[in-house]
N, C-alpha and C. Protein backbone atom coordinates (compact mmCIF):
# COMPACT_ATOMS: atom_id res chain seq x y z
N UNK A 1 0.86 -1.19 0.00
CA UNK A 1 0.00 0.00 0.00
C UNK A 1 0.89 1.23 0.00
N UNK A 2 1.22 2.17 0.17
CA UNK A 2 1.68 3.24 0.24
C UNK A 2 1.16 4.37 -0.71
N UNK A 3 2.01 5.45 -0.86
CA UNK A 3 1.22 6.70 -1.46
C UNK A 3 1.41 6.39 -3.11
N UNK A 4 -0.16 7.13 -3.52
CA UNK A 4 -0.10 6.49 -4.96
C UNK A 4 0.53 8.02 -5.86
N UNK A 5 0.93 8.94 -5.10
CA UNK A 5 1.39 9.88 -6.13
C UNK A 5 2.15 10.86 -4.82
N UNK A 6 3.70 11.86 -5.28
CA UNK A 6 4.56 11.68 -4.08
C UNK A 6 4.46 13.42 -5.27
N UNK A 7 4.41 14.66 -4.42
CA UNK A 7 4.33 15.79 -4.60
C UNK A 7 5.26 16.81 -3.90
N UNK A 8 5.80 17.51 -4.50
CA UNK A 8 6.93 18.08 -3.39
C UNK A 8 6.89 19.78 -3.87
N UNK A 9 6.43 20.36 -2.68
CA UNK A 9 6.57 22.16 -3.08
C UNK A 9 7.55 22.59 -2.20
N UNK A 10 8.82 23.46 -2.78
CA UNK A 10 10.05 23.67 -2.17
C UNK A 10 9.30 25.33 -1.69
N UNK A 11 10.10 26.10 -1.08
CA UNK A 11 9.36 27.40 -0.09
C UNK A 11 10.80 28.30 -0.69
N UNK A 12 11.65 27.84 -1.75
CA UNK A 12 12.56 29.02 -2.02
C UNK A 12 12.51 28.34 -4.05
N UNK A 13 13.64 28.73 -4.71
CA UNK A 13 13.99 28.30 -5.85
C UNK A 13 15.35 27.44 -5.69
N UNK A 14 15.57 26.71 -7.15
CA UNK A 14 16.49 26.12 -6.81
C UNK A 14 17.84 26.12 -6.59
N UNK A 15 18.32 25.66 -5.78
CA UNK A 15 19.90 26.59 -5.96
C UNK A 15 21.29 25.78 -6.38
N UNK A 16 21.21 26.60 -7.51
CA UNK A 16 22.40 26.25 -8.47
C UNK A 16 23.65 26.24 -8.51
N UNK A 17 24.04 26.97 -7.50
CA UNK A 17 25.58 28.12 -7.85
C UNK A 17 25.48 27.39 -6.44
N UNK A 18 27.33 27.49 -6.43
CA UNK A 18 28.05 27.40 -4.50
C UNK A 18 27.75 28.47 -4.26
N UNK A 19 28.09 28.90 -3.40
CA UNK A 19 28.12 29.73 -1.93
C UNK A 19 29.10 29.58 -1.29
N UNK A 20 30.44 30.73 -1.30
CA UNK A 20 31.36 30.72 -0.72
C UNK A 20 31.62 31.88 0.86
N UNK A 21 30.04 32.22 0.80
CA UNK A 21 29.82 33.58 1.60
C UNK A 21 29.42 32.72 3.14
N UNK A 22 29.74 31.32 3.57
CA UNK A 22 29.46 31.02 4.90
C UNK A 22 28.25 29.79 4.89
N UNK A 23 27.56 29.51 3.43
CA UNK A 23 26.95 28.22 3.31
C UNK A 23 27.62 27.28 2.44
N UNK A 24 27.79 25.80 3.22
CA UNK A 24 29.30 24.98 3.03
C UNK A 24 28.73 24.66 1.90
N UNK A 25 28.79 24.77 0.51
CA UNK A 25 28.82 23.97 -0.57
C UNK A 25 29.27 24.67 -1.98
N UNK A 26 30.17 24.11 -2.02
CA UNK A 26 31.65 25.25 -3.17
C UNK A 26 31.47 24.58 -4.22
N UNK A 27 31.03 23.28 -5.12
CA UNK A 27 30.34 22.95 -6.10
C UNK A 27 29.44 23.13 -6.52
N UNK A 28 29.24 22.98 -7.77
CA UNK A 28 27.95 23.08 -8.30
C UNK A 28 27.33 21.39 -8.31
N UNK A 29 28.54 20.27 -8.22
CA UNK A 29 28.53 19.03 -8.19
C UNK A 29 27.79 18.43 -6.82
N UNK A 30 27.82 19.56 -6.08
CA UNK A 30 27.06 19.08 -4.65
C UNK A 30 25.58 19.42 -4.58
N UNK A 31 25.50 20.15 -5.39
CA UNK A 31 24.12 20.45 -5.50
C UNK A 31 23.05 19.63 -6.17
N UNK A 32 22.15 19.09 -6.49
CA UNK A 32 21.13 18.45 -7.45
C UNK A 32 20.39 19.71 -8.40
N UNK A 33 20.36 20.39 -7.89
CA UNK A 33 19.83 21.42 -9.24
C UNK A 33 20.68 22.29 -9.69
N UNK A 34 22.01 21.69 -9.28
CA UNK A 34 23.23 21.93 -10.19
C UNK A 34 23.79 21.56 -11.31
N UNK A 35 23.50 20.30 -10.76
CA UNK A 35 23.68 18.76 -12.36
C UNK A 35 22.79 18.86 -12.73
N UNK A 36 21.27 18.66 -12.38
CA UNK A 36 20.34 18.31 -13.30
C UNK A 36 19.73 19.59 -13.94
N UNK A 37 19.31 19.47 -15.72
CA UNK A 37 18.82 20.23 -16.06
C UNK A 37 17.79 21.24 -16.06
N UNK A 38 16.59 20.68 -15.07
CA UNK A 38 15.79 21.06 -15.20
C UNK A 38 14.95 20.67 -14.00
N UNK A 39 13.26 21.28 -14.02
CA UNK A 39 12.82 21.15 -12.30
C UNK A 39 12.16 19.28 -12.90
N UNK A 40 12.00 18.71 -14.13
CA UNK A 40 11.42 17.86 -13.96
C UNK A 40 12.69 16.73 -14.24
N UNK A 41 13.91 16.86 -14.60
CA UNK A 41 14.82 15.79 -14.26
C UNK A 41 14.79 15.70 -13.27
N UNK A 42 15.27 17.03 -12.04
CA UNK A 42 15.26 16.35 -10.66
C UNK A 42 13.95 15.66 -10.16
N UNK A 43 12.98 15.80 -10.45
CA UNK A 43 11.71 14.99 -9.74
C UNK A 43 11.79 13.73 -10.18
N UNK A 44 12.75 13.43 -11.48
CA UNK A 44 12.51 12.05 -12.05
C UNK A 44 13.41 11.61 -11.17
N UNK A 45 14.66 12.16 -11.22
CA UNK A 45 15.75 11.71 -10.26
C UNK A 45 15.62 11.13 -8.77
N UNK A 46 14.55 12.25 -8.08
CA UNK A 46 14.12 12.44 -6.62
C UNK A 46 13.20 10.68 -6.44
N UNK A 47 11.95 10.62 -7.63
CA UNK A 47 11.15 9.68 -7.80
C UNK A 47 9.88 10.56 -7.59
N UNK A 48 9.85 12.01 -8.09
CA UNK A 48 8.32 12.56 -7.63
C UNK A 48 7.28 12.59 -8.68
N UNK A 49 6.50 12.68 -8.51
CA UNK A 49 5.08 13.02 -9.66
C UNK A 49 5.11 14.48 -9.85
N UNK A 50 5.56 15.07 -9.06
CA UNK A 50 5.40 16.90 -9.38
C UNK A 50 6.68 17.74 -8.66
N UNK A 51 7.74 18.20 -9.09
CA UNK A 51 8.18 19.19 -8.24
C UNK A 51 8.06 20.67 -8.27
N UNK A 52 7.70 21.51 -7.47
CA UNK A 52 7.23 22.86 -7.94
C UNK A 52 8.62 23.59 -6.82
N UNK A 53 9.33 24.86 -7.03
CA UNK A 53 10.04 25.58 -6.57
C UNK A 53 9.41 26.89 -6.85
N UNK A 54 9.42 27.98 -5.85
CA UNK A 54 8.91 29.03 -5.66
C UNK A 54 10.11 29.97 -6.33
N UNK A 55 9.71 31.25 -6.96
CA UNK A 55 10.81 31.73 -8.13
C UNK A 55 11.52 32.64 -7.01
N UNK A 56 12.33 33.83 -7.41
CA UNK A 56 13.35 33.85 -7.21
C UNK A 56 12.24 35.60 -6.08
N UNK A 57 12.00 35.98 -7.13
CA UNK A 57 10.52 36.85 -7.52
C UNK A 57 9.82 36.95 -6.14
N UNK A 58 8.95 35.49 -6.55
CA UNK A 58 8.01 35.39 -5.25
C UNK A 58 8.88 35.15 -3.67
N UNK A 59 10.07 34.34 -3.71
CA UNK A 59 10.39 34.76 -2.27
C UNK A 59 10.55 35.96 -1.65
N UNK A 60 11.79 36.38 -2.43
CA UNK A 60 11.74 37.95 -2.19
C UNK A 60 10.58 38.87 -1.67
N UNK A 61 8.92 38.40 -2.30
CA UNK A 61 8.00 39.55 -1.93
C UNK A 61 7.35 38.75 -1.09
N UNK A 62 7.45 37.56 -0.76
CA UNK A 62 7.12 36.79 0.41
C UNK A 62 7.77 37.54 1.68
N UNK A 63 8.87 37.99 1.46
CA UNK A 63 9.99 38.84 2.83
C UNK A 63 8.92 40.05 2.65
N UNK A 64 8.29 41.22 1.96
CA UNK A 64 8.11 42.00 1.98
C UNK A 64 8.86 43.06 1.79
N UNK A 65 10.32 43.20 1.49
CA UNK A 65 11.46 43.71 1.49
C UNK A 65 11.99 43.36 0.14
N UNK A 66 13.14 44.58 -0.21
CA UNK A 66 13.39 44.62 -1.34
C UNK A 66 13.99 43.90 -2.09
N UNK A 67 14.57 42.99 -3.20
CA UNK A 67 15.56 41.88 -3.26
C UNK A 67 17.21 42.33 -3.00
N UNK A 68 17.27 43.85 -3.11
CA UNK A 68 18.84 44.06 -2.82
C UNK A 68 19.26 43.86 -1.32
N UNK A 69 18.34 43.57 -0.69
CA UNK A 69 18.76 43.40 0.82
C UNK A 69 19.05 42.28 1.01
N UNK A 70 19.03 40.89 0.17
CA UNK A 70 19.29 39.66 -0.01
C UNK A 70 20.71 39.16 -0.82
N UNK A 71 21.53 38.60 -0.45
CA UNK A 71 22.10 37.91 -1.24
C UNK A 71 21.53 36.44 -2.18
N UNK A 72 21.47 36.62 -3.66
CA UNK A 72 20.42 35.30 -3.76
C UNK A 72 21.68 34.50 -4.97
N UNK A 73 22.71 34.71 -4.60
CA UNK A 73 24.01 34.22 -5.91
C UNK A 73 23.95 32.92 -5.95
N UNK A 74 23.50 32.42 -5.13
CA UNK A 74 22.77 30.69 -4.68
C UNK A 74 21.94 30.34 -5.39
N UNK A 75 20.95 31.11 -5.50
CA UNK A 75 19.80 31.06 -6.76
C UNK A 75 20.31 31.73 -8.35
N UNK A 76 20.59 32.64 -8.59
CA UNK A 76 20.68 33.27 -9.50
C UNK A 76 22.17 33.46 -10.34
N UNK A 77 23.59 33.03 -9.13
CA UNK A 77 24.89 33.47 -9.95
C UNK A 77 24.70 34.23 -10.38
N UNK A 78 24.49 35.47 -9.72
CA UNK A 78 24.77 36.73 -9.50
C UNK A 78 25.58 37.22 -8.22
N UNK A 79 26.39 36.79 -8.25
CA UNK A 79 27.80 37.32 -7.07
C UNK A 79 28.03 38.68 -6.63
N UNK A 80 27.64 39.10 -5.56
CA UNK A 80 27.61 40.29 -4.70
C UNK A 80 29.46 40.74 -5.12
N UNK A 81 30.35 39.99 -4.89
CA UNK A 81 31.54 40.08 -4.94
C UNK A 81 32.37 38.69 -5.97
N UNK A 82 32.98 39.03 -6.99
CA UNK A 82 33.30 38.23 -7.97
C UNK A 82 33.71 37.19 -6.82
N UNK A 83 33.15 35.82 -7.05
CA UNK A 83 34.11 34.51 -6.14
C UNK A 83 35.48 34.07 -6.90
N UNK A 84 36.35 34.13 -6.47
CA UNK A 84 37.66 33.33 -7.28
C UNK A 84 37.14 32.26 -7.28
N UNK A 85 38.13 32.11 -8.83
CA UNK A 85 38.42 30.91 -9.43
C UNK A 85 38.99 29.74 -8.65
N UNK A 86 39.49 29.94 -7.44
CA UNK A 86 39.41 28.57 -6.61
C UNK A 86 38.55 28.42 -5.88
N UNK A 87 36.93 28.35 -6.19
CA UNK A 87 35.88 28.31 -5.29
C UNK A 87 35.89 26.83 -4.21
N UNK A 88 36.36 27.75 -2.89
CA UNK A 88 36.31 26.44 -1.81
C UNK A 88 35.82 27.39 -0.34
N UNK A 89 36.17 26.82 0.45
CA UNK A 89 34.91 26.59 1.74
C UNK A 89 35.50 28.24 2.53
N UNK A 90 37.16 28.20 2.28
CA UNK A 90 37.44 29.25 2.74
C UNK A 90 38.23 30.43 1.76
N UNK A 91 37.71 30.30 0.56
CA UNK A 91 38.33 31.36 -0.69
C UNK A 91 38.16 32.63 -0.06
N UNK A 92 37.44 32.89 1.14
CA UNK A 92 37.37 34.75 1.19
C UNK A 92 38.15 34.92 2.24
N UNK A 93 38.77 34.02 2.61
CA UNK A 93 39.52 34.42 4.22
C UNK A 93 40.97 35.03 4.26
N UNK A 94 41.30 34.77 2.46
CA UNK A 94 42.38 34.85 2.36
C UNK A 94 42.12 36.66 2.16
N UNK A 95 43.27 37.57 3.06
CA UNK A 95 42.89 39.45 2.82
C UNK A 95 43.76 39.82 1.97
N UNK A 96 44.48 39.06 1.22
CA UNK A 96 44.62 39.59 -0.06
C UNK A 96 43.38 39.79 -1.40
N UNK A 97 42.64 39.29 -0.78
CA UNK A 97 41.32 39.82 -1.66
C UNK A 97 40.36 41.03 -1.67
N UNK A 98 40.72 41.65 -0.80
CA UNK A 98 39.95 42.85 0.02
C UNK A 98 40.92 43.97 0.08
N UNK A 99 42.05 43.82 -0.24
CA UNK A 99 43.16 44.99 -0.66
C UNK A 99 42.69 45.77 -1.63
């Protein structure tokens, strides 16, 4: 017996890009909606009947607040501050970058 159809609504969008700003994941290889193309490979991947992700858009006006008060380079790769080319866990610690 179990469920005859498996539905999944995420409460942000998907996030594509690392994050070298203090959330641990510096691949895009660690991510699942990094590798996979699209929102319905990952549901095939996952095993779902539907995956829906909320856009980039609607969270933002879900906060009520403006999107520049957000960093969203997680969603969008749009980088507040260019990330080097050695994207890892501690690429900003080094202060030769901030000179």
């Amino acid at each position: 017996n179990g469920a005859k159809e498996i539905h999944m609504v995420v409460s942000c969008p998907p996030t594509r890009h690392p994050c070298p700003y203090g959330i641990d994941f510096s691949s895009r290889g660690e991510l699942i909606a990094g590798q996979k193309g699209d929102v319905a490979e990952i549901a095939r991947f996952i095993g779902l009947d539907s995956l829906h992700y909320l856009s980039i858009e609607g969270m933002v006006a879900a906060t009520g607040m403006p999107a520049d008060h957000f960093c969203l380079a997680c969603y969008s790769g749009d980088y507040p501050l260019p990330p080097p080319a050695n994207l890892g866990k501690f690429c900003f610690e080094n202060a030769e970058l901030f000179k």
